[in-house]
Protein backbone atom coordinates (compact mmCIF):
# COMPACT_ATOMS: atom_id res chain seq x y z
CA UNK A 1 -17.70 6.61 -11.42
CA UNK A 2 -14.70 4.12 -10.32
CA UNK A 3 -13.17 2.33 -13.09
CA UNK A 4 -14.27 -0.66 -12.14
CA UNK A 5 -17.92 0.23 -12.61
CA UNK A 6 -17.11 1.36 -16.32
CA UNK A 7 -16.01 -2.25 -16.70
CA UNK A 8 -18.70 -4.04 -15.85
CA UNK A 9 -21.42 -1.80 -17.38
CA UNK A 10 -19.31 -2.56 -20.69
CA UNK A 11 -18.98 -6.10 -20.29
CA UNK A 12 -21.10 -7.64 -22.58
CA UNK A 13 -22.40 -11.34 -22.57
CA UNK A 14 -22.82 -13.75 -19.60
CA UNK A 15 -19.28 -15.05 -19.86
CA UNK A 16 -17.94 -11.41 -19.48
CA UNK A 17 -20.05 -10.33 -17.15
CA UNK A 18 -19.54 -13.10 -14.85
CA UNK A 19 -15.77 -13.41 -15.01
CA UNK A 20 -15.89 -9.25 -13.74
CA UNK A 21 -18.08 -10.24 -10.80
CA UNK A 22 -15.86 -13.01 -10.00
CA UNK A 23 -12.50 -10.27 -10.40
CA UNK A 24 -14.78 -8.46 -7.80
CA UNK A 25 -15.77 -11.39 -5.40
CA UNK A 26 -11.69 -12.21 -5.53
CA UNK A 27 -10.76 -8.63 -4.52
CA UNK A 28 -13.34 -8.85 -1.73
CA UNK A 29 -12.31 -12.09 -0.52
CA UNK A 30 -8.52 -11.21 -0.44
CA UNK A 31 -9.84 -8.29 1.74
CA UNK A 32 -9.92 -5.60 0.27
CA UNK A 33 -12.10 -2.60 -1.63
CA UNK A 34 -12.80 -3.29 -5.66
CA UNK A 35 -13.20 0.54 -5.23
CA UNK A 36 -9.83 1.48 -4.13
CA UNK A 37 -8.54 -1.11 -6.43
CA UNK A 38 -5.59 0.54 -8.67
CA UNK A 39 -7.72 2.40 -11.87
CA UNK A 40 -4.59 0.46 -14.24
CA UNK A 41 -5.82 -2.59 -12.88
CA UNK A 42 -9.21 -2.00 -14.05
CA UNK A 43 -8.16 -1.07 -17.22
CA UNK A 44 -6.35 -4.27 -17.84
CA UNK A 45 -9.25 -6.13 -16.93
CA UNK A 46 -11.23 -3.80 -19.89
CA UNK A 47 -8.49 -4.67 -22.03
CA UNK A 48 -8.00 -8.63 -21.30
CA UNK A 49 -12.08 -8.58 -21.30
CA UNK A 50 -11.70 -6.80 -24.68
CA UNK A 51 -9.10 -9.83 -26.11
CA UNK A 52 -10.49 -12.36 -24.43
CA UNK A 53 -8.28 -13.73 -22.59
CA UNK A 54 -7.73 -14.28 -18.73
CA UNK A 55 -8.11 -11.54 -15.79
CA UNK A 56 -5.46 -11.00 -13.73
CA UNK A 57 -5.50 -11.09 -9.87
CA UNK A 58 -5.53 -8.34 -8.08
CA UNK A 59 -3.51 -9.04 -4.80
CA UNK A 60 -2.63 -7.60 -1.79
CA UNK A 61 1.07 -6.71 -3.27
CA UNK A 62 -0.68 -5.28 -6.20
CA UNK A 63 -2.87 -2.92 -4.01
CA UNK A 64 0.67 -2.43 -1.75
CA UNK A 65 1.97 -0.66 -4.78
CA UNK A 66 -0.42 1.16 -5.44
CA UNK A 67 -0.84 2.91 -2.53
CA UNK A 68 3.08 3.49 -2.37
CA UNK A 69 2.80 5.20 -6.27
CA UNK A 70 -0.53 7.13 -4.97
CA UNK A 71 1.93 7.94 -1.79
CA UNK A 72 4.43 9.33 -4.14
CA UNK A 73 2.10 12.01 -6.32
């Protein structure tokens, strides 16, 4: 199971579980694959989701190093 998934079957609450669909949508819309997205990244959102404070945008730069770390194992 991706990280991402693990994150929104533990959201709890509307607000929680809305604000990971919209961390999805914004992945989509900035073109690329939620499931490809970096697993740190989805941790951060469990963590931020956890504290209660603001997700962070994934972007393409974001993804960019991720592939290059990926590139480099």
């Amino acid at each position: 199971m991706s990280p991402g998934a693990r994150i929104l079957l533990r959201a709890d609450g509307e607000p929680r579980v809305k604000a990971v669909l919209a961390a999805v949508d914004a992945i989509e819309a900035a073109g690329l694959d939620p499931c490809a997205a970096a697993p740190v990244y989805w941790r951060m959102v469990g963590n931020r989701l956890a504290a209660r404070l603001p997700l962070p945008a994934y972007t393409p730069e974001r993804h960019a190093a991720h592939l290059a770390r990926e590139a480099l194992r």
